[in-house]
Protein backbone atom coordinates (compact mmCIF):
# COMPACT_ATOMS: atom_id res chain seq x y z
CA UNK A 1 23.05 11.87 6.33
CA UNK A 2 26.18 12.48 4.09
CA UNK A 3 29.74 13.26 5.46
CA UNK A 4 32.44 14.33 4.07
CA UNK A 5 35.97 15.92 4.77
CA UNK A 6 37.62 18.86 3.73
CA UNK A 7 40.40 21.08 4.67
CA UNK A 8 41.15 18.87 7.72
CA UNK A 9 37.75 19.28 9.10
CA UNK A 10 34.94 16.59 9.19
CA UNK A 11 31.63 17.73 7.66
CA UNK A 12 27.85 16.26 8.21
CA UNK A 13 25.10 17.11 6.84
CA UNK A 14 22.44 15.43 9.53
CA UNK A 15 19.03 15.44 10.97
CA UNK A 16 18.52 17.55 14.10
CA UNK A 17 17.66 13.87 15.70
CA UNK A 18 20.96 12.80 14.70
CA UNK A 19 22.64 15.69 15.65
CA UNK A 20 21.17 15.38 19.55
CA UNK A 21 21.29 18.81 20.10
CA UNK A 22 18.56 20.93 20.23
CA UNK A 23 18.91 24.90 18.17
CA UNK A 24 17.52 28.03 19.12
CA UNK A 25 15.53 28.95 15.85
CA UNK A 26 12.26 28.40 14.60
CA UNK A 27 10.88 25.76 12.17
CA UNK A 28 8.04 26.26 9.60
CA UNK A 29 5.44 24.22 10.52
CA UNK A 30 5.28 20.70 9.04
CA UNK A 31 9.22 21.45 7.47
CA UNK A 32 12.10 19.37 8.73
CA UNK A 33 15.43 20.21 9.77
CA UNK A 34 19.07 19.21 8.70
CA UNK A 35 21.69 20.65 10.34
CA UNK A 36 25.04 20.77 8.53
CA UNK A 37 28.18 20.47 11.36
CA UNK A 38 31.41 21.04 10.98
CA UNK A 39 33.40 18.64 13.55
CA UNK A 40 31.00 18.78 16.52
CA UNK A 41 29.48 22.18 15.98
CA UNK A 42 27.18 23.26 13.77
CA UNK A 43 27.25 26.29 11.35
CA UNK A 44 24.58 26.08 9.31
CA UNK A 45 21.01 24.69 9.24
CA UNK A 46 18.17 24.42 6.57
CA UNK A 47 14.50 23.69 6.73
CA UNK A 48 12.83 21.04 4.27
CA UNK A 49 9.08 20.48 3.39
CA UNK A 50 6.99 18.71 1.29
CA UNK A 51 3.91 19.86 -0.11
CA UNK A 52 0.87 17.45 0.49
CA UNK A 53 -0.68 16.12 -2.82
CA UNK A 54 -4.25 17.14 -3.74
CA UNK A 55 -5.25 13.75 -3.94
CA UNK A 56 -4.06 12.94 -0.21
CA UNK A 57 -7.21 14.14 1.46
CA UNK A 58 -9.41 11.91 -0.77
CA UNK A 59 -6.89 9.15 -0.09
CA UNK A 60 -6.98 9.45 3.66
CA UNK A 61 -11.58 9.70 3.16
CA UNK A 62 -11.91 6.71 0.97
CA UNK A 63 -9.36 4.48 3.87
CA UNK A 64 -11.66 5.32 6.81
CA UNK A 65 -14.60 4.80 4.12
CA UNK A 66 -13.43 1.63 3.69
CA UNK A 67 -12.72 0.76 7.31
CA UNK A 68 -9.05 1.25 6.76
CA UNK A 69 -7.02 3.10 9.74
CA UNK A 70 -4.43 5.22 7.94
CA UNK A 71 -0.78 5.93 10.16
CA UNK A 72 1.70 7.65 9.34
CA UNK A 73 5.31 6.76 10.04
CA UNK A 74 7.85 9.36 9.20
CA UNK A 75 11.42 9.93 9.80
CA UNK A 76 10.25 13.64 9.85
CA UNK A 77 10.56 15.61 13.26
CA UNK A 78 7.49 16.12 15.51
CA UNK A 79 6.98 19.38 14.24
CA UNK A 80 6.32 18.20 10.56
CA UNK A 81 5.01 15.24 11.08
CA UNK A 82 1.86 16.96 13.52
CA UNK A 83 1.64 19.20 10.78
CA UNK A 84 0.95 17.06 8.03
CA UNK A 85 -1.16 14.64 10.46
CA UNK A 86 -3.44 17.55 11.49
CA UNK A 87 -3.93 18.73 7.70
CA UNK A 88 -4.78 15.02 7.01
CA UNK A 89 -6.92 14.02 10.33
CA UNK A 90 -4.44 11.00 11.10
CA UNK A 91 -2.53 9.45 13.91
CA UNK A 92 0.61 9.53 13.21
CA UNK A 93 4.50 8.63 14.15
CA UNK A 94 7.41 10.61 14.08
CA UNK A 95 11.11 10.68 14.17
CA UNK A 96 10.48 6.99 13.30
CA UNK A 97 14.04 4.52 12.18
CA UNK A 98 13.62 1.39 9.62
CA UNK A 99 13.70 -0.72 12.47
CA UNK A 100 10.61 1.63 14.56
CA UNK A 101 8.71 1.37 11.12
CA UNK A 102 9.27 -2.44 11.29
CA UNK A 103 8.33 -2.91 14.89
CA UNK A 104 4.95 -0.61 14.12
CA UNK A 105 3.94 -3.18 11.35
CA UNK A 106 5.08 -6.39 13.38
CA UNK A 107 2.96 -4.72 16.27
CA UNK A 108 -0.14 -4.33 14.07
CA UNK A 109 0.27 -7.80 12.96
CA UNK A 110 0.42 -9.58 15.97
CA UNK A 111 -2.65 -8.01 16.82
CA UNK A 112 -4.37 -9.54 14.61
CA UNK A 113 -4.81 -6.60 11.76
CA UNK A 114 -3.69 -6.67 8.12
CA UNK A 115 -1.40 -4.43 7.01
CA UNK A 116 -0.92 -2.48 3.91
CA UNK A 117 2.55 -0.71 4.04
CA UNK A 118 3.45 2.40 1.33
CA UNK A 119 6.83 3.39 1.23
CA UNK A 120 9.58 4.77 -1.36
CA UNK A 121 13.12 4.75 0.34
CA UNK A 122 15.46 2.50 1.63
CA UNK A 123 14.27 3.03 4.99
CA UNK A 124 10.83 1.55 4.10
CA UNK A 125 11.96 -1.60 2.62
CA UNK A 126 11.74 -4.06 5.99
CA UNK A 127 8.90 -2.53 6.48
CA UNK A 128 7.63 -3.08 3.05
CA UNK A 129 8.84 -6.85 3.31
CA UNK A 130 7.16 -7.59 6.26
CA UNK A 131 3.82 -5.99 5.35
CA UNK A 132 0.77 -8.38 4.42
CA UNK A 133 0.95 -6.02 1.21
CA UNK A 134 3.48 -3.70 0.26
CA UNK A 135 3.32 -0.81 -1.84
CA UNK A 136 6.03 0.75 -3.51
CA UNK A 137 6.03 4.29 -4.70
CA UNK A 138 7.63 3.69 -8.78
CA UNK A 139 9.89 7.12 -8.27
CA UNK A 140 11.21 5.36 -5.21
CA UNK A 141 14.78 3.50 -4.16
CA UNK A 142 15.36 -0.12 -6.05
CA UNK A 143 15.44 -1.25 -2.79
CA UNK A 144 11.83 -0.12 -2.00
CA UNK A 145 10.81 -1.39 -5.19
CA UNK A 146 12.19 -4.91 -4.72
CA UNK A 147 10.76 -5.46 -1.29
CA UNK A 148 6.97 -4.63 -2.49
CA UNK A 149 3.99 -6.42 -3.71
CA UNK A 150 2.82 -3.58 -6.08
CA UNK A 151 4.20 -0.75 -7.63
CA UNK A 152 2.77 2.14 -8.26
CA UNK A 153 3.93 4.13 -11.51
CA UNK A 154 3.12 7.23 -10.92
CA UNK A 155 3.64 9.03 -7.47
CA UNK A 156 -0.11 9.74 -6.91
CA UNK A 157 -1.65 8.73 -3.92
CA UNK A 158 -5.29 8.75 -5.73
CA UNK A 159 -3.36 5.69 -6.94
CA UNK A 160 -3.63 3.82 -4.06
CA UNK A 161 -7.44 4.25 -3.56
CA UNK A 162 -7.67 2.77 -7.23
CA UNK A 163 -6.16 -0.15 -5.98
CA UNK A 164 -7.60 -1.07 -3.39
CA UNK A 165 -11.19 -0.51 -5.03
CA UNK A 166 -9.57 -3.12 -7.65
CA UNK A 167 -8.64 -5.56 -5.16
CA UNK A 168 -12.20 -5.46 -3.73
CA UNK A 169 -13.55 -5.46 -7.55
CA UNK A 170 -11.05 -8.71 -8.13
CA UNK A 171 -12.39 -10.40 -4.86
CA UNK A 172 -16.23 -9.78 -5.56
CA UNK A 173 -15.64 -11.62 -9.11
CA UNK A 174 -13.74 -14.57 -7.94
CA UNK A 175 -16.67 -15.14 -5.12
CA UNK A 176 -18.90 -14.72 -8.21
CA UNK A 177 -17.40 -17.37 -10.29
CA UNK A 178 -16.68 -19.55 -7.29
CA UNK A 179 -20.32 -19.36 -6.39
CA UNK A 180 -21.37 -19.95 -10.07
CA UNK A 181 -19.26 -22.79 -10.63
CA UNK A 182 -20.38 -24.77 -6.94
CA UNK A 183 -24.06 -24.20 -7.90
CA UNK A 184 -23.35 -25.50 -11.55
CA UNK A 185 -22.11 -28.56 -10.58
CA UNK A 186 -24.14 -28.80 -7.97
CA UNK A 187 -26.97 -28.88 -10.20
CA UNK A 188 -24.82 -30.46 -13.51
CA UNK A 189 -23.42 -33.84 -12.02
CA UNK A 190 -26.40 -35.66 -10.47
CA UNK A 191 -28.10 -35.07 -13.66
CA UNK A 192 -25.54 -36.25 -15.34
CA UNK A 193 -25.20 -39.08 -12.88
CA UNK A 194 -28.62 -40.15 -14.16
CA UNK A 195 -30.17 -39.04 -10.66
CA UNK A 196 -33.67 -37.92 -12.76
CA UNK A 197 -33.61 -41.08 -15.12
CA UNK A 198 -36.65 -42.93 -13.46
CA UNK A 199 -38.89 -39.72 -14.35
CA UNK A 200 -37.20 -39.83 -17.86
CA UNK A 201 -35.09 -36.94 -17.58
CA UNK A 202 -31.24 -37.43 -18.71
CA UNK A 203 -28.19 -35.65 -19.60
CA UNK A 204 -26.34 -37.09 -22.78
CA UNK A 205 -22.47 -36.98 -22.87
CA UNK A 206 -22.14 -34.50 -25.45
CA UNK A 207 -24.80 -32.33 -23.97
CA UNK A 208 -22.65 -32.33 -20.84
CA UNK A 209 -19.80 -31.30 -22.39
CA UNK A 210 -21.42 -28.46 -24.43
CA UNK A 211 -22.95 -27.20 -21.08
CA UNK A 212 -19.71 -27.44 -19.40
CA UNK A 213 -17.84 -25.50 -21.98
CA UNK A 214 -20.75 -22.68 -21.81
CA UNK A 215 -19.82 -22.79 -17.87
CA UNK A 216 -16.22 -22.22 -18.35
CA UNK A 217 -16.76 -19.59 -21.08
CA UNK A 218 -19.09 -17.57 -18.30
CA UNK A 219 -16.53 -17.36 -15.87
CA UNK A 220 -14.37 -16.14 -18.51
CA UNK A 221 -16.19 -13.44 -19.55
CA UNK A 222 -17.17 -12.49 -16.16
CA UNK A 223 -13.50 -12.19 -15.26
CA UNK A 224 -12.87 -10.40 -18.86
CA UNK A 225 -15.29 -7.92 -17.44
CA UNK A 226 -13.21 -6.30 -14.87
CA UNK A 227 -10.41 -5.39 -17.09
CA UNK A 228 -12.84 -4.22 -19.77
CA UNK A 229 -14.28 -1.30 -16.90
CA UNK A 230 -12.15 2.02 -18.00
CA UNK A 231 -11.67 2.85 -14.35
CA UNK A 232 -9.23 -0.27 -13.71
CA UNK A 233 -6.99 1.02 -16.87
CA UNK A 234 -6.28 3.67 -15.50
């Protein structure tokens, strides 16, 4: 919160959580509430909400498409946080501290399951650091931005999905050159060991080195290929 004096009186401007106290007035749905207190009382309150992205929904599809279990930990009250769950169709945390955010992600951990942490704010950053990936929203805190693996640059959550398609796109080309290069060799060194001699078949030294240059230039090019598909330059 922020605090502040003036006229011999102690100002806050606070969450309801911090404030401990619940008010009688109503709350928008999925909107959160900071009460602003003057010494111990308060004497003012306003209602904050953020509108979900258009992209969100697609996000929160293409996770459980891809066997991903989206959660949402918020230092939002219940009351916004059940809202934007519900809109969203996922489970979901609320009223939740750094160090809550932190346990969640140690608790996932230890049981066994990889974690992908998204966060912007100073709040996120353990959370971030701890993750097996972190990703860091590029309008965020420096904080946030120091503690993560990635970065995105824009504050789209579409973004995410992109990346994680690349990550799969990256992994399916390394098992294709790993596989490539095994069976090459696997194939390239008993020849050139001489292993088909007695039927008359051999592999001269400058042959082998021509064929092993073609081998390296495949895997480049199959690498080269995944940066050359428009929707990873995005």
């Amino acid at each position: 919160g922020v605090e502040g004096k003036a006229g011999g009186h102690r100002y806050q401007l606070i969450s309801q959580k911090a404030y401990g106290r619940n008010l009688d007035m109503d709350i928008p749905k999925g909107a959160t509430l900071s009460v602003l207190v003057e010494n111990d009382d308060a004497i003012g309150a306003v209602a904050l909400g953020d509108e979900l992205k258009p992209t969100s929904k697609e996000l929160i599809k293409a996770l459980k498409k891809n066997n991903i279990q989206p959660i949402m930990a918020t230092g939002d009250n219940e009351k916004a946080a059940q809202g934007a769950a519900e809109v969203l169709g996922i489970e979901y945390r609320s009223n939740q501290s750094p160090q809550d955010k932190y346990e969640l992600v140690k608790t996932l951990k230890d049981e066994g399951k990889k974690v992908i942490m998204v966060g912007d704010g100073v709040n996120d950053a353990p959370s971030l650091a701890l993750a097996d990936v972190g990703i860091a929203v590029g309008a965020g805190t420096q904080v946030a931005l120091d503690s993560a693996d990635v970065i995105l640059t824009q504050s789209d959550p579409g973004d995410i999905e992109s990346f994680i398609e690349l990550a799969h796109k990256t992994t399916r080309k390394m098992k294709q050159n790993l596989f490539w290069g095994a069976g090459y060799n696997f194939i390239a060194i008993p020849l050139a060991a001489g292993i088909l001699a007695p039927i008359g078949i051999t592999l001269s030294p400058a042959l082998g080195g021509i064929l092993m240059s073609v081998s390296t230039v495949i895997v480049a090019i199959n690498a080269m290929l995944l940066s050359l598909d428009p929707k990873n330059n995005g």
